[in-house]
N, C-alpha and C. Protein backbone atom coordinates (compact mmCIF):
# COMPACT_ATOMS: atom_id res chain seq x y z
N UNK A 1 0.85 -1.18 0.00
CA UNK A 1 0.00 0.00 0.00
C UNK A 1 0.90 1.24 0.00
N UNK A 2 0.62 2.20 -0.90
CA UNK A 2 1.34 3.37 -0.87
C UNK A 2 0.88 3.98 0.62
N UNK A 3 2.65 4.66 0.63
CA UNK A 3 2.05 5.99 2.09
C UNK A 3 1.56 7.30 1.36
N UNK A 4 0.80 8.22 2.36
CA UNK A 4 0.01 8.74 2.20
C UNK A 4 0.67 10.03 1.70
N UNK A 5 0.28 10.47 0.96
CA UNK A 5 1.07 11.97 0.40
C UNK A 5 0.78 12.51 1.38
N UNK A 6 1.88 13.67 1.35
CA UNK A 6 1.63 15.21 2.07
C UNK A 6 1.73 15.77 1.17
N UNK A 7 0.91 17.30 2.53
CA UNK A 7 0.21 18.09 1.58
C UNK A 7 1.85 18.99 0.08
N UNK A 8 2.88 18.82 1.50
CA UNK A 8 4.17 19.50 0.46
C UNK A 8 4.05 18.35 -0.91
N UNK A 9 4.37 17.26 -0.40
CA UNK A 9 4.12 16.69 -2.07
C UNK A 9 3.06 16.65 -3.14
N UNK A 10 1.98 16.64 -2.69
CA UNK A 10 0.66 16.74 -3.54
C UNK A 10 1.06 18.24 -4.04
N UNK A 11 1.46 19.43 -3.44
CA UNK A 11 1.57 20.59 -3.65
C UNK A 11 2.76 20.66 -4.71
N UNK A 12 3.61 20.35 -4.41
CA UNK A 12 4.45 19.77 -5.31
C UNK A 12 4.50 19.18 -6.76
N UNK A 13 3.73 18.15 -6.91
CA UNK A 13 2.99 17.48 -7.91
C UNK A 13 2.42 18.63 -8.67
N UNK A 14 1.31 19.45 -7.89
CA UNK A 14 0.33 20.12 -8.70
C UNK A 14 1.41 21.30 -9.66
N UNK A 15 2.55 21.82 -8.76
CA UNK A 15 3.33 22.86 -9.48
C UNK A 15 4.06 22.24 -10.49
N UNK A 16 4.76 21.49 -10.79
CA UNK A 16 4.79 20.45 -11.65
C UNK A 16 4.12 20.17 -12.87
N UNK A 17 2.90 19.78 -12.36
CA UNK A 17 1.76 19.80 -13.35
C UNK A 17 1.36 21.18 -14.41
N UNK A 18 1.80 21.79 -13.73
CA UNK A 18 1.24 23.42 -14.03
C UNK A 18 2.38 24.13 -15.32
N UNK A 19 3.95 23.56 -14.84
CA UNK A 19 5.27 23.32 -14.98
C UNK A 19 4.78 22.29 -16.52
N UNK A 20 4.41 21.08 -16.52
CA UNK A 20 3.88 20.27 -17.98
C UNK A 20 3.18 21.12 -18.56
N UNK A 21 2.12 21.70 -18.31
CA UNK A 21 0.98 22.49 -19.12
C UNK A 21 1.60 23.53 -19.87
N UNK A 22 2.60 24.50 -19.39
CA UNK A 22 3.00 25.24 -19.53
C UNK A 22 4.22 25.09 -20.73
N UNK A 23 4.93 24.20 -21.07
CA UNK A 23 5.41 23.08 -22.10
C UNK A 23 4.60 22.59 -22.73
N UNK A 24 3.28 22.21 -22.79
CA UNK A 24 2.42 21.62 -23.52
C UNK A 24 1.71 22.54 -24.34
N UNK A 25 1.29 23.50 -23.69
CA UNK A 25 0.82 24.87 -24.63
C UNK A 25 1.79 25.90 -25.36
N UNK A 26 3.12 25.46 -25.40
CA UNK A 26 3.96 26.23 -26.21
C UNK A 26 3.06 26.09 -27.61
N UNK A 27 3.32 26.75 -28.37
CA UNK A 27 2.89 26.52 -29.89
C UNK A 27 3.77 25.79 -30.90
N UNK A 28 4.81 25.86 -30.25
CA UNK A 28 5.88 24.90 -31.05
C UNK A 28 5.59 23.44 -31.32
N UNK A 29 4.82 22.88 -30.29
CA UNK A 29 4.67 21.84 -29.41
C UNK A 29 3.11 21.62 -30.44
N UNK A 30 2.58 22.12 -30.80
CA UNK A 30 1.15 21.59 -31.76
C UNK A 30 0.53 21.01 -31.15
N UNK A 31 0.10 21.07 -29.62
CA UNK A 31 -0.58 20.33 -29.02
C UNK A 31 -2.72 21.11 -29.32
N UNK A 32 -1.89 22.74 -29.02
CA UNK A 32 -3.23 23.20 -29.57
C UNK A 32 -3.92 23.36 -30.45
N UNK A 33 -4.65 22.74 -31.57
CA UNK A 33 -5.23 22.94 -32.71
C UNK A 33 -6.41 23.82 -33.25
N UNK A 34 -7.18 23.18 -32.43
CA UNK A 34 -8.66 23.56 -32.91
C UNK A 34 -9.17 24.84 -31.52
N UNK A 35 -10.08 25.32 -31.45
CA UNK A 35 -10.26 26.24 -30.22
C UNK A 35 -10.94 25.49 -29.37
N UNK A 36 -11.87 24.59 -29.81
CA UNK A 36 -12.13 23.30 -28.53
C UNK A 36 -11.18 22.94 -27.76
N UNK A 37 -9.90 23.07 -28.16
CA UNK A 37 -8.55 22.49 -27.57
C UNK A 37 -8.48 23.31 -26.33
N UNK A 38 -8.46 24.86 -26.67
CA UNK A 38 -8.70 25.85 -25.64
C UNK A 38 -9.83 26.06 -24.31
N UNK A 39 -10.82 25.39 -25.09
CA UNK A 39 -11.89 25.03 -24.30
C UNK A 39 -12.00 24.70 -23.33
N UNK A 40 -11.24 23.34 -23.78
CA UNK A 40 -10.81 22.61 -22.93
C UNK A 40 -9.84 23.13 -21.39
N UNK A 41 -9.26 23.32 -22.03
CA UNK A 41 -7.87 23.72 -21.16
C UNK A 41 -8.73 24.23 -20.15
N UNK A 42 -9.09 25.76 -20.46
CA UNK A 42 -9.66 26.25 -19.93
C UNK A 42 -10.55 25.89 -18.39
N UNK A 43 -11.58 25.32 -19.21
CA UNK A 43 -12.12 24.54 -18.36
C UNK A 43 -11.98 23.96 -17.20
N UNK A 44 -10.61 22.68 -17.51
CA UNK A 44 -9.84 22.51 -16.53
C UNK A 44 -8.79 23.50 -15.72
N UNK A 45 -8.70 24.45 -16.37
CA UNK A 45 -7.78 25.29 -15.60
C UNK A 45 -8.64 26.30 -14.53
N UNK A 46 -10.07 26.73 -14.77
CA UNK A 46 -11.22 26.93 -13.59
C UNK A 46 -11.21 25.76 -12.73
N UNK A 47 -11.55 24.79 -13.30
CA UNK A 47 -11.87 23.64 -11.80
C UNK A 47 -10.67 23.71 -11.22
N UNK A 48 -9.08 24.25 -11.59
CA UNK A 48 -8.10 24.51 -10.46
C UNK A 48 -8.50 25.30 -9.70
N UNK A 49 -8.42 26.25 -10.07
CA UNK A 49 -8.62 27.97 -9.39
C UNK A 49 -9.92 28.20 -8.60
N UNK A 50 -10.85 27.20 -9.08
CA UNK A 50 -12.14 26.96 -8.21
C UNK A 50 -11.69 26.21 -6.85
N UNK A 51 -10.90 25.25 -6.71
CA UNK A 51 -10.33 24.33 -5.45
C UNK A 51 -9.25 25.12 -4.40
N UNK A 52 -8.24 26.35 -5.26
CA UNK A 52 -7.54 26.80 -4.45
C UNK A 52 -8.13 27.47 -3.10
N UNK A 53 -9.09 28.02 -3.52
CA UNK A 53 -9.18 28.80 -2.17
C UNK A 53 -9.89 28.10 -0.82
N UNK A 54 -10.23 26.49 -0.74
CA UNK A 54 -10.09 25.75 0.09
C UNK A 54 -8.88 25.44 0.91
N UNK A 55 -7.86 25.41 0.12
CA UNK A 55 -6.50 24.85 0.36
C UNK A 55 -5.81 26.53 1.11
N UNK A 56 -6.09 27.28 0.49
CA UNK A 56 -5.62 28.28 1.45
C UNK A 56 -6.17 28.84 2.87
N UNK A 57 -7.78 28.55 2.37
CA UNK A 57 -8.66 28.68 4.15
C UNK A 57 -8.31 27.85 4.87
N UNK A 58 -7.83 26.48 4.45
CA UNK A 58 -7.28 25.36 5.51
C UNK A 58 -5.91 25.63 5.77
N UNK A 59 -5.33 26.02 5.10
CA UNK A 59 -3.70 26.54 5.45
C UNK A 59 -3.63 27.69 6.44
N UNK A 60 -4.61 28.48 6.48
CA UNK A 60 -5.20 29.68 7.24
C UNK A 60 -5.57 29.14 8.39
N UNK A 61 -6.33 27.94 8.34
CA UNK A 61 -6.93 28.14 9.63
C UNK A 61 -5.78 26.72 10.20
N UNK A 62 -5.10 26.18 10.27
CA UNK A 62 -4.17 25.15 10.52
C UNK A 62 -2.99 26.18 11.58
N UNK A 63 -2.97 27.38 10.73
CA UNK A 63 -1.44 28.53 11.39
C UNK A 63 -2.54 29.37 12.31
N UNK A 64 -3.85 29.70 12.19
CA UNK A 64 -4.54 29.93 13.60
C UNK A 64 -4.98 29.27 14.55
N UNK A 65 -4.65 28.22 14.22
CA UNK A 65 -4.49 26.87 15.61
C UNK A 65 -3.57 26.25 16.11
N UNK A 66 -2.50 26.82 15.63
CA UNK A 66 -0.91 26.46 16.39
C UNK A 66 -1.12 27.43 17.94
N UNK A 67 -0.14 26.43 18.54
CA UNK A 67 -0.29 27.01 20.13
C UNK A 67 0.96 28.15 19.89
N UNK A 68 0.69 29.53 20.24
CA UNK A 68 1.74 30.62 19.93
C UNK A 68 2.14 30.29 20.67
N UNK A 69 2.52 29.63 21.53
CA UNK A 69 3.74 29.55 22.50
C UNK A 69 4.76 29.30 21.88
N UNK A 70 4.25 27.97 21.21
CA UNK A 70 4.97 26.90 20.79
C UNK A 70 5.71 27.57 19.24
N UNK A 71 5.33 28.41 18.85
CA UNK A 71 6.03 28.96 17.48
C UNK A 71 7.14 29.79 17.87
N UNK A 72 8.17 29.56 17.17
CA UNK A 72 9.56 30.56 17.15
C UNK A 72 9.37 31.50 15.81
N UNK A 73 10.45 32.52 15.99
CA UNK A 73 10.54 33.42 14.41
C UNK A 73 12.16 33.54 14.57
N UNK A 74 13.41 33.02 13.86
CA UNK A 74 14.22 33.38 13.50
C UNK A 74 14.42 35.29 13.59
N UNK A 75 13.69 36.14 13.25
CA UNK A 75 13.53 37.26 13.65
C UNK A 75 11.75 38.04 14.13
N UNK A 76 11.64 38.83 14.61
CA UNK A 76 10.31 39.90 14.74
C UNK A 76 9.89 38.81 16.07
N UNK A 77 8.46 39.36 15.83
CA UNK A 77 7.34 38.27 16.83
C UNK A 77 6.71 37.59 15.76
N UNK A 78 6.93 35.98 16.35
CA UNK A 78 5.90 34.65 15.58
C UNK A 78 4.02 35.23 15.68
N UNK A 79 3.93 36.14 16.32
CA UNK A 79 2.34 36.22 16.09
C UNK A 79 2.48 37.07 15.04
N UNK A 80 3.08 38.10 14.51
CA UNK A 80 3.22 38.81 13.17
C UNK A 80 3.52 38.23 12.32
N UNK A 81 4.40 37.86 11.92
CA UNK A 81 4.47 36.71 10.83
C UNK A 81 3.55 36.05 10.63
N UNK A 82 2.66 35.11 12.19
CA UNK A 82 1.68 34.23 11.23
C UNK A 82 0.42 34.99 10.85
N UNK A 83 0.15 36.20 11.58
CA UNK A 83 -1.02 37.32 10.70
C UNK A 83 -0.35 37.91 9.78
N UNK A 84 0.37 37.86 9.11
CA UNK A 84 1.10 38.21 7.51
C UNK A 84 0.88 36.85 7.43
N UNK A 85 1.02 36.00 7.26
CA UNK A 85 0.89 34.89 6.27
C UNK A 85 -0.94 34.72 6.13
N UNK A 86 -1.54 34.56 7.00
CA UNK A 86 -2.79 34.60 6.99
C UNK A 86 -3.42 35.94 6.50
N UNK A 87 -2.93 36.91 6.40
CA UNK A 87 -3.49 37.89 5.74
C UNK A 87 -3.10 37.86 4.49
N UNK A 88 -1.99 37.13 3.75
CA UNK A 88 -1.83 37.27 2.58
C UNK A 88 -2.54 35.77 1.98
N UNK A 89 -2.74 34.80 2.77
CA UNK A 89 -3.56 33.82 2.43
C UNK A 89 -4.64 34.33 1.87
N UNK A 90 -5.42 35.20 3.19
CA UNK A 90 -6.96 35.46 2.36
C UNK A 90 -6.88 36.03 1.02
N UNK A 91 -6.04 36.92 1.37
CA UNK A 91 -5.54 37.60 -0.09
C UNK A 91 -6.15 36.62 -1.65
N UNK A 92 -4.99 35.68 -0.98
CA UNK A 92 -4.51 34.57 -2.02
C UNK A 92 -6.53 34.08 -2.56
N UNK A 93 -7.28 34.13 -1.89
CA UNK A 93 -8.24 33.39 -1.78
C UNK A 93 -8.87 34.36 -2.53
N UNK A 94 -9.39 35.98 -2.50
CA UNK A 94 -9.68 36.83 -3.61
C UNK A 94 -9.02 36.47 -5.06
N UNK A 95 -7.69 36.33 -5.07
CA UNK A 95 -7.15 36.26 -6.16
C UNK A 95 -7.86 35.30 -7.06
N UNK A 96 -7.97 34.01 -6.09
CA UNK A 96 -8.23 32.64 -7.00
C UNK A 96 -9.57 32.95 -7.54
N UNK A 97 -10.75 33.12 -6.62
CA UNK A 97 -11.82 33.83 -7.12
C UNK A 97 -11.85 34.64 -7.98
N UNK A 98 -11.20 35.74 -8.15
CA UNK A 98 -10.98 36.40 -9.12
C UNK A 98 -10.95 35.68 -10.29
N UNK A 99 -9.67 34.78 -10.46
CA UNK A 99 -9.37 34.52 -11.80
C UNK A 99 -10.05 33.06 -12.24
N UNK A 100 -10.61 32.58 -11.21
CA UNK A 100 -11.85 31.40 -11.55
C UNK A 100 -12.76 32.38 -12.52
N UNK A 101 -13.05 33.93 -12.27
CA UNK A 101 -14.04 34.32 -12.63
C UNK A 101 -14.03 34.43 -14.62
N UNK A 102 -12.76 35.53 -14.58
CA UNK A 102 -12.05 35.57 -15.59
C UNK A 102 -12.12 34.27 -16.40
N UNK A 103 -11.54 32.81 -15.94
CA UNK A 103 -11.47 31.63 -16.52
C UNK A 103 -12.88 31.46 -16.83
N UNK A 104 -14.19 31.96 -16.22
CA UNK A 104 -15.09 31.35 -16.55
C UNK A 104 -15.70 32.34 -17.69
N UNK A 105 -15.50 33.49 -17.77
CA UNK A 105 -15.72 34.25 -18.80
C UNK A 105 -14.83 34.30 -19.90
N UNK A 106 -13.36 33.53 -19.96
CA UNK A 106 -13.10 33.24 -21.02
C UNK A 106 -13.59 31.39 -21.81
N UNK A 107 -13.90 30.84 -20.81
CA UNK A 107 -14.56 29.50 -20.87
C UNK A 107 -15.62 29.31 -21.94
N UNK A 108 -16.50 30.65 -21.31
CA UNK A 108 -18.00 30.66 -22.41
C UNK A 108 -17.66 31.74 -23.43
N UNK A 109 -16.78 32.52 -23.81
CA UNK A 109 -16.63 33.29 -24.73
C UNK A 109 -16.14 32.06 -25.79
N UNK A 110 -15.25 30.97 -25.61
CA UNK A 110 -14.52 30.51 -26.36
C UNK A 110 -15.92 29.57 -26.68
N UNK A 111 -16.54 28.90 -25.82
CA UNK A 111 -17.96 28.10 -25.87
C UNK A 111 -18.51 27.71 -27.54
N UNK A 112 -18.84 29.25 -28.21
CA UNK A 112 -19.44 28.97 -29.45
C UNK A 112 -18.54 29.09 -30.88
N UNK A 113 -17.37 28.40 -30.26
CA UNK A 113 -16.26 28.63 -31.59
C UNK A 113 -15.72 27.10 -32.46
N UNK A 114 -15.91 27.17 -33.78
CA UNK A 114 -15.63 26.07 -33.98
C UNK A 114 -14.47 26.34 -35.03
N UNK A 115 -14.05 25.74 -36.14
CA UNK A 115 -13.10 25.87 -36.90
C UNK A 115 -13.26 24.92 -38.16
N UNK A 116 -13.04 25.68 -38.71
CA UNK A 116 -13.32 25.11 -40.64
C UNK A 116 -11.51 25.37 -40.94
N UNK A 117 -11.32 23.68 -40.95
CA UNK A 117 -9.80 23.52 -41.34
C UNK A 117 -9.99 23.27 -43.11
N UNK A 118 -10.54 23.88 -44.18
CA UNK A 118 -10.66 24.32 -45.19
C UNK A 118 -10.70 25.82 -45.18
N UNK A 119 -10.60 26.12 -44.55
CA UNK A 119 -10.76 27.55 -44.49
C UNK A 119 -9.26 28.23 -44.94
């Protein structure tokens, strides 16, 4: 039986993944053809940006349930640092929303496009 990923490796994986896509959509690479191709992508690239901002409210709320005692900071106070990280989390969580939104308005713009390879 495999052991269980962590979250650094699953996180890992996904940048990676992101890292292939990003090679895969070169144009050199002819992977994209038709605008369905885009569609596609697309698509899947909302159902990312739709999931992030779970992963950051749980990362958020994981560093507001550490016992501050128990946290050190190499420099400042550990309670500043972890309200900067949690404030730039939520942040992070507008962003994704944001660009889920964007993805979904370029999703259905691309929606009614087809392609005449005689053309």
């Amino acid at each position: 039986m495999d052991a269980p990923r962590t979250p650094q490796s699953v996180a890992d994986t996904a940048a990676e993944a992101v890292r292939d896509l990003n090679h895969a959509t070169q144009a050199a690479k002819g992977n994209l053809i038709y605008p369905g191709d885009a569609y596609d992508v697309v698509a899947s690239l909302k159902a990312l940006t739709q999931r992030l901002p779970q992963s950051f409210e749980q990362l958020s709320r994981f560093l507001a349930n550490l016992p501050s005692e128990a946290v050190t900071a190499d420099y400042g106070e550990p309670d500043e640092h972890l309200a900067e990280a949690r404030s730039a989390l939520a942040s992070a969580v507008l962003v994704a929303q944001t660009l889920t939104e964007f993805l979904d308005r370029a999703h259905s713009a691309l929606a009614p496009l087809g392609y005449d390879s005689g053309a």
